[in-house]
PDB file of N, CA and C in Angstrom:
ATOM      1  N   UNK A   1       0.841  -1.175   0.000  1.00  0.00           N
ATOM      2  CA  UNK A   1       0.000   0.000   0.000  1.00  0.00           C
ATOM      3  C   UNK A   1       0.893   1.247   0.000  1.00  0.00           C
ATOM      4  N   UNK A   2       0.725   2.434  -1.017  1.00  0.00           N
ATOM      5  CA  UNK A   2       1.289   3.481  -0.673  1.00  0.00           C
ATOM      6  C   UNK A   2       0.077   4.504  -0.668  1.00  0.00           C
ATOM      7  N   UNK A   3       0.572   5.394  -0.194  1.00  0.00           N
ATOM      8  CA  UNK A   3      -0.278   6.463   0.190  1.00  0.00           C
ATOM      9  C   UNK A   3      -2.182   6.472  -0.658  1.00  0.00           C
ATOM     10  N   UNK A   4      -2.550   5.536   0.533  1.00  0.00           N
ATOM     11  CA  UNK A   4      -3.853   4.738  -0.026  1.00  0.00           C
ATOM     12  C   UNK A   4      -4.416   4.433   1.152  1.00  0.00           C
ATOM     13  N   UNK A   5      -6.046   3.906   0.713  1.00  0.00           N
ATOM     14  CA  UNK A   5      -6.541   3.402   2.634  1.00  0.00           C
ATOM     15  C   UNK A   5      -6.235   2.265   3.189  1.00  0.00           C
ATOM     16  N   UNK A   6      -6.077   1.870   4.064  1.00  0.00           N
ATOM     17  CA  UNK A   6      -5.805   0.983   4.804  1.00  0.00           C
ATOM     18  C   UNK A   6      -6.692  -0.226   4.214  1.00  0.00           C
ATOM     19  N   UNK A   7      -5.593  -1.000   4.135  1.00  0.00           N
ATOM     20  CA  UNK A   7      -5.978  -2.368   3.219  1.00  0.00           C
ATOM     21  C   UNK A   7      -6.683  -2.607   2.048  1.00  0.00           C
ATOM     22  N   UNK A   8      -5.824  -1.591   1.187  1.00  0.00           N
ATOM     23  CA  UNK A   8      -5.870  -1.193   0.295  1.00  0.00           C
ATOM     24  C   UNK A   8      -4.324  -1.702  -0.911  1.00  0.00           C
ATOM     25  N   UNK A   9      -4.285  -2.438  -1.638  1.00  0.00           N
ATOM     26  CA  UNK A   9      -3.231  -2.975  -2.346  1.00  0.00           C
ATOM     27  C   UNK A   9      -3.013  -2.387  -3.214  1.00  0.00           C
ATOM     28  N   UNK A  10      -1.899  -2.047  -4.040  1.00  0.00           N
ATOM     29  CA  UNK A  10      -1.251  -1.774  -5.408  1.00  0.00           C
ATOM     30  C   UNK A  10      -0.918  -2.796  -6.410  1.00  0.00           C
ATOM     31  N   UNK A  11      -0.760  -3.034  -7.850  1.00  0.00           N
ATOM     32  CA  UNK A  11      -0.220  -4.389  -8.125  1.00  0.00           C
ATOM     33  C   UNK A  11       0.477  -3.979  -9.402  1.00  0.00           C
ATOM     34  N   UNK A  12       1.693  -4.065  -9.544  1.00  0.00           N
ATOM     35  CA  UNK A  12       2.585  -3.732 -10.460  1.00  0.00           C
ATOM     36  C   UNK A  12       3.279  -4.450 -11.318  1.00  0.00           C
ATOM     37  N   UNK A  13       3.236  -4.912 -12.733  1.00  0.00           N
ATOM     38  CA  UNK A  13       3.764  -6.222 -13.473  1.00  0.00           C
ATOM     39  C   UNK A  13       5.830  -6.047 -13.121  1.00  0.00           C
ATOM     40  N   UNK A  14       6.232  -6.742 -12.377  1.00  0.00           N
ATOM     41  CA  UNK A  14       7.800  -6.610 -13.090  1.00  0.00           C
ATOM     42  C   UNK A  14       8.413  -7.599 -12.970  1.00  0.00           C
ATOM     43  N   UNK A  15       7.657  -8.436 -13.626  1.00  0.00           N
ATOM     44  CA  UNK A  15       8.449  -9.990 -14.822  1.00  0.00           C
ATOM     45  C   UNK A  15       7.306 -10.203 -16.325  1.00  0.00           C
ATOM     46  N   UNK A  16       8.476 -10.703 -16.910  1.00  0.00           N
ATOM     47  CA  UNK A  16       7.620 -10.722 -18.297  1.00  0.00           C
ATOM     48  C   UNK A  16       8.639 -11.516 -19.073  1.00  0.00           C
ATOM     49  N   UNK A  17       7.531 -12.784 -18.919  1.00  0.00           N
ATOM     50  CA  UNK A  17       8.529 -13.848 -19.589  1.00  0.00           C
ATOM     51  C   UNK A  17       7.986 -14.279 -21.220  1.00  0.00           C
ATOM     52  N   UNK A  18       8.337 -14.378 -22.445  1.00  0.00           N
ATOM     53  CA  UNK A  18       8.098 -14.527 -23.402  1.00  0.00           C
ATOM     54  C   UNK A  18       8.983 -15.529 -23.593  1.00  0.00           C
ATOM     55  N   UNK A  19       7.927 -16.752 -24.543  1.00  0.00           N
ATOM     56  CA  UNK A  19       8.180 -17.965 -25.221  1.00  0.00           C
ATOM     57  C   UNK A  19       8.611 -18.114 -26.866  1.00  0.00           C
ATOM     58  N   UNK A  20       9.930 -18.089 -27.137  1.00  0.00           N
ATOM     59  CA  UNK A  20      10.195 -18.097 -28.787  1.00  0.00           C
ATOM     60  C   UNK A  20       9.138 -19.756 -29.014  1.00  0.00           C
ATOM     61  N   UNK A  21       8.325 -19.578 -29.871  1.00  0.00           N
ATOM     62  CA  UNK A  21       7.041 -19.989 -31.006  1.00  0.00           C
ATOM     63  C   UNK A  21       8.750 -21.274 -31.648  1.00  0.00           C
ATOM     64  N   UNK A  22       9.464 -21.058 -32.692  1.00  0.00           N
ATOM     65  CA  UNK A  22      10.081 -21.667 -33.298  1.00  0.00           C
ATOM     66  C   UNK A  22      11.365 -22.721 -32.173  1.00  0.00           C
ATOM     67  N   UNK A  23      12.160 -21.787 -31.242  1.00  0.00           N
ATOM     68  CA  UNK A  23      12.813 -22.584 -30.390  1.00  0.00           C
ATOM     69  C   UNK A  23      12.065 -23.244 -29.084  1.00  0.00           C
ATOM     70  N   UNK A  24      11.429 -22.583 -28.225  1.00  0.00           N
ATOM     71  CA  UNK A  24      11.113 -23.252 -27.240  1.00  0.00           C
ATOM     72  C   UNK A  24      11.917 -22.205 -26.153  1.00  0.00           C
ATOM     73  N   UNK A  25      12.620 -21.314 -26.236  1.00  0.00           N
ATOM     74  CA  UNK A  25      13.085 -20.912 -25.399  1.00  0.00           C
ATOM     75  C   UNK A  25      12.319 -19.571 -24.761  1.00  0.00           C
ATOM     76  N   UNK A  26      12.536 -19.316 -23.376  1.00  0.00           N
ATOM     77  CA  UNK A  26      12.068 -18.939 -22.729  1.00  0.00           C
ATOM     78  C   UNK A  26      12.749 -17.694 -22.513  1.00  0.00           C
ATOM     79  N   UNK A  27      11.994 -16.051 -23.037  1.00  0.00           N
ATOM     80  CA  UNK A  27      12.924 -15.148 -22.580  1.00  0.00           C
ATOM     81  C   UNK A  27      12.500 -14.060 -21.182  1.00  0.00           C
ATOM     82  N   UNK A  28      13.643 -13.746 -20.274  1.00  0.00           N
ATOM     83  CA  UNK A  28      13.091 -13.597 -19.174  1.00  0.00           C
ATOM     84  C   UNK A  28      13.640 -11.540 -19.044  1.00  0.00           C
ATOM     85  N   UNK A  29      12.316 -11.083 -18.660  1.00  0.00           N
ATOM     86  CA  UNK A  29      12.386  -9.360 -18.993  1.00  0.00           C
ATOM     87  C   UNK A  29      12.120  -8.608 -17.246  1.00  0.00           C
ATOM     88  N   UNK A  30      12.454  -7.759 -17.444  1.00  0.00           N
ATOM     89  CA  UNK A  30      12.485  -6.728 -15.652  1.00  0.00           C
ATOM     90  C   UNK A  30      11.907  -5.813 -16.313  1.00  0.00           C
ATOM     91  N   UNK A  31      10.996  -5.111 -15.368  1.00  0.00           N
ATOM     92  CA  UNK A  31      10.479  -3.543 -15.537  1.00  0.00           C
ATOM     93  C   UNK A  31      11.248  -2.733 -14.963  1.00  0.00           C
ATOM     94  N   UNK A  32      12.237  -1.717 -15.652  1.00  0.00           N
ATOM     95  CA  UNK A  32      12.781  -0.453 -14.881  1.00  0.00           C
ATOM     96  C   UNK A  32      11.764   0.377 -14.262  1.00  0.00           C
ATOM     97  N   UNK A  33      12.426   1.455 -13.508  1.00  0.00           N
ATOM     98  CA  UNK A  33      11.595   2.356 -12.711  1.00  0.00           C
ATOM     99  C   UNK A  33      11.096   3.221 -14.174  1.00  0.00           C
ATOM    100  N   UNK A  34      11.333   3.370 -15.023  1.00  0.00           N
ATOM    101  CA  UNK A  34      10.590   3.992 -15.847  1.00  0.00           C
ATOM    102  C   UNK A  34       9.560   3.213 -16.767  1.00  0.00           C
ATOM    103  N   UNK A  35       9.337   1.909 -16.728  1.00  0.00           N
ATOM    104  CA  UNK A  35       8.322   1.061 -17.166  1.00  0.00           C
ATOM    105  C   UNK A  35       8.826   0.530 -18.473  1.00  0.00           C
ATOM    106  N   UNK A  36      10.219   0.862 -18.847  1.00  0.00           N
ATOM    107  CA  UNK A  36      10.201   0.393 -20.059  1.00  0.00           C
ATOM    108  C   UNK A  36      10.925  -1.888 -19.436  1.00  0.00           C
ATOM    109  N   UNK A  37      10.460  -2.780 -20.752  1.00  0.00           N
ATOM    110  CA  UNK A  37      11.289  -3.528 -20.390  1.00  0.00           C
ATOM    111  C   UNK A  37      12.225  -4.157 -20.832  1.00  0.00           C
ATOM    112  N   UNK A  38      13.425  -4.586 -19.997  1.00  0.00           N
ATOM    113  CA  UNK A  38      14.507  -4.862 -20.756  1.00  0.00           C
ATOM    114  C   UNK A  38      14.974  -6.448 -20.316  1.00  0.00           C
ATOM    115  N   UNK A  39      16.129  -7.156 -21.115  1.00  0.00           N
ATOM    116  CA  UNK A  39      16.245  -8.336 -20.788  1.00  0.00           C
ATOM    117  C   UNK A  39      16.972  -8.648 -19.438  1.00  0.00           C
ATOM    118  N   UNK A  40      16.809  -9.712 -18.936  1.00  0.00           N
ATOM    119  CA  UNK A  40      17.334  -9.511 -17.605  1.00  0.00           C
ATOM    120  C   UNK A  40      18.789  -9.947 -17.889  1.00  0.00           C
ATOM    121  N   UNK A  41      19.575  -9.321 -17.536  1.00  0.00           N
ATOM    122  CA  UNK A  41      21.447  -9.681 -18.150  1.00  0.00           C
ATOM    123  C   UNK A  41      22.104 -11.377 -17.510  1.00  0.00           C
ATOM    124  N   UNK A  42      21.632 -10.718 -16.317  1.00  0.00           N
ATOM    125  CA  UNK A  42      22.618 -12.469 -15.890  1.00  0.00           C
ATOM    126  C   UNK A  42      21.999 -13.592 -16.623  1.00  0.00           C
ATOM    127  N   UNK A  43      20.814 -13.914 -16.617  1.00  0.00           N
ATOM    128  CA  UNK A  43      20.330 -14.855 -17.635  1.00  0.00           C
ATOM    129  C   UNK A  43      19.085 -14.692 -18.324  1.00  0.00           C
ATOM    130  N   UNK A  44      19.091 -14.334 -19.246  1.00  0.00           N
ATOM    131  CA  UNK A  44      18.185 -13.822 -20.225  1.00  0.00           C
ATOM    132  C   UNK A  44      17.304 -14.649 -20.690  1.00  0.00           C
ATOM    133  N   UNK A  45      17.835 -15.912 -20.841  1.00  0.00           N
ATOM    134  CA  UNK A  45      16.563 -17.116 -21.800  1.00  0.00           C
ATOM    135  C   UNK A  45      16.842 -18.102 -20.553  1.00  0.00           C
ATOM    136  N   UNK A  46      16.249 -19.050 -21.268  1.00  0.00           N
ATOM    137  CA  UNK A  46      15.619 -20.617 -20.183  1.00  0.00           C
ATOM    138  C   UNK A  46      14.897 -21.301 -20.649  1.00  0.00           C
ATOM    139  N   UNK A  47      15.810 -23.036 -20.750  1.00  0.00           N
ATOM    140  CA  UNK A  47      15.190 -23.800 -21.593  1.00  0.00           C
ATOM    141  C   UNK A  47      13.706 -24.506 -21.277  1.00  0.00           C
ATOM    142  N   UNK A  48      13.473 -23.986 -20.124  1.00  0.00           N
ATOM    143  CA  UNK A  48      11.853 -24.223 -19.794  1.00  0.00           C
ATOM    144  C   UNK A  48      11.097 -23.440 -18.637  1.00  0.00           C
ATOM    145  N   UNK A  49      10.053 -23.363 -18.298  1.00  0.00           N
ATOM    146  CA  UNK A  49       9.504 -22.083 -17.341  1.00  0.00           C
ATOM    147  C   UNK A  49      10.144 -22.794 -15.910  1.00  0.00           C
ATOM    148  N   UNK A  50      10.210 -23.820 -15.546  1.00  0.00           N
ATOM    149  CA  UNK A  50      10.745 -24.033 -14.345  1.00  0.00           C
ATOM    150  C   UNK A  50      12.187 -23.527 -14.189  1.00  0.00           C
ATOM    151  N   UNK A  51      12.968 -23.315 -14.891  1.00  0.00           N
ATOM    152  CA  UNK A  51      14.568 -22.826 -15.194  1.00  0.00           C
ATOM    153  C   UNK A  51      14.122 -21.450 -14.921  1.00  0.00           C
ATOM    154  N   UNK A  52      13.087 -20.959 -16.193  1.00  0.00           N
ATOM    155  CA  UNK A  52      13.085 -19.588 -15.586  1.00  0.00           C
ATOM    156  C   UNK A  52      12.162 -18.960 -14.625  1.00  0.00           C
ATOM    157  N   UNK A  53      11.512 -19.835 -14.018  1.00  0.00           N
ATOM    158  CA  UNK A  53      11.119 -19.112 -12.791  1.00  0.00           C
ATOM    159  C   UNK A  53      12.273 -19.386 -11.443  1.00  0.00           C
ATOM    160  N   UNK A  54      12.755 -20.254 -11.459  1.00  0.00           N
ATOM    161  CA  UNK A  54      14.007 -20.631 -10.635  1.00  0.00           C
ATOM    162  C   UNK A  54      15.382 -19.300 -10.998  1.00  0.00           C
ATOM    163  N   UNK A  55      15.344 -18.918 -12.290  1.00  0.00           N
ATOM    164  CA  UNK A  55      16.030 -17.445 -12.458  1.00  0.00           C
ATOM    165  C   UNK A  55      15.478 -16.512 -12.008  1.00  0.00           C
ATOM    166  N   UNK A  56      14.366 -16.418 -11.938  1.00  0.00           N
ATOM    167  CA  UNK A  56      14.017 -15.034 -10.949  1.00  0.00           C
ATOM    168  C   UNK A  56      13.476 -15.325  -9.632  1.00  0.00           C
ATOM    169  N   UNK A  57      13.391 -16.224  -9.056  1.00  0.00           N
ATOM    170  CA  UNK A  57      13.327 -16.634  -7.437  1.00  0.00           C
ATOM    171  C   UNK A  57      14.880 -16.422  -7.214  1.00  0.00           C
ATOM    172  N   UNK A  58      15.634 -16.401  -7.800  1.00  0.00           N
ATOM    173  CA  UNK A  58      16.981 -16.244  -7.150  1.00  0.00           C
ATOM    174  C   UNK A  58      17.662 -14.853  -7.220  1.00  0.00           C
ATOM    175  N   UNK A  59      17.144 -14.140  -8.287  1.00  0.00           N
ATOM    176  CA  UNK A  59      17.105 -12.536  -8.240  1.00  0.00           C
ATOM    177  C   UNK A  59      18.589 -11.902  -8.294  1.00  0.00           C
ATOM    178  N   UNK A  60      19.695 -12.740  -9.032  1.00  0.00           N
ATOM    179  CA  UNK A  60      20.965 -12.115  -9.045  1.00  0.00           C
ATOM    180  C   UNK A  60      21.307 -10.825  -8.865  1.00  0.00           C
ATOM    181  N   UNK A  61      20.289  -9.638  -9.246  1.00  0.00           N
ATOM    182  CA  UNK A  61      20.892  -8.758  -9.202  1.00  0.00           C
ATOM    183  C   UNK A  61      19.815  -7.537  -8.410  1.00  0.00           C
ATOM    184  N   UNK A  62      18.845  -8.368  -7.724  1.00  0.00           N
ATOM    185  CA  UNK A  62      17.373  -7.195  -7.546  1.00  0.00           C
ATOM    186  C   UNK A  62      16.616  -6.381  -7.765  1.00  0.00           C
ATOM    187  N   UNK A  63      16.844  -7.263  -9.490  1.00  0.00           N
ATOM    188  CA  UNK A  63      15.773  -6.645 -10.208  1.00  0.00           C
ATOM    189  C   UNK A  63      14.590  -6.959  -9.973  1.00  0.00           C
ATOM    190  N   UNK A  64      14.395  -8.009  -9.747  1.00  0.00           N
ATOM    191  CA  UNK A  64      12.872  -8.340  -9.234  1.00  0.00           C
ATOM    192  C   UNK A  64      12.268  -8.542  -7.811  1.00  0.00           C
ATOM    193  N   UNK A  65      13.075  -8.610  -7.230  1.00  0.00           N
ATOM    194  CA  UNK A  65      12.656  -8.517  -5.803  1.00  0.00           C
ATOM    195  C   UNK A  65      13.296  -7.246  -4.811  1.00  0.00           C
ATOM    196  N   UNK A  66      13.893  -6.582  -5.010  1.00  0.00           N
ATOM    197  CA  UNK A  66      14.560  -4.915  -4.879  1.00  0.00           C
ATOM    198  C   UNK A  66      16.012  -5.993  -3.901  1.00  0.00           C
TER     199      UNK A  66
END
């Protein structure tokens, strides 16, 4: 909650994972503070959603979890 009523939530997208159609690979994106999004550097793709959700539960660099 920020400056809002009490029990009152916000909900903000910052993961955005896209599936290449031809490979199978999995590409994994961060929202900057300005909303644009970019690829996440330490590991960018993932050969399946469990790889890349296991890349951003681990959050190398706090982009996704601050």
């Amino acid at each position: 909650m920020w400056r809002g009523s009490p029990g009152k939530f916000t909900r903000s997208p910052f993961v955005r994972l896209r599936q290449a159609k031809t490979t199978g690979i999995w590409k994994i994106y961060w929202r900057r503070q300005t909303g644009k999004w970019e690829l996440y550097a330490p590991a960018s793709t993932a050969k399946n959603i469990m790889v890349a959700m296991a890349i951003i539960e681990a959050d190398q660099y706090g982009c996704f979890f601050g």
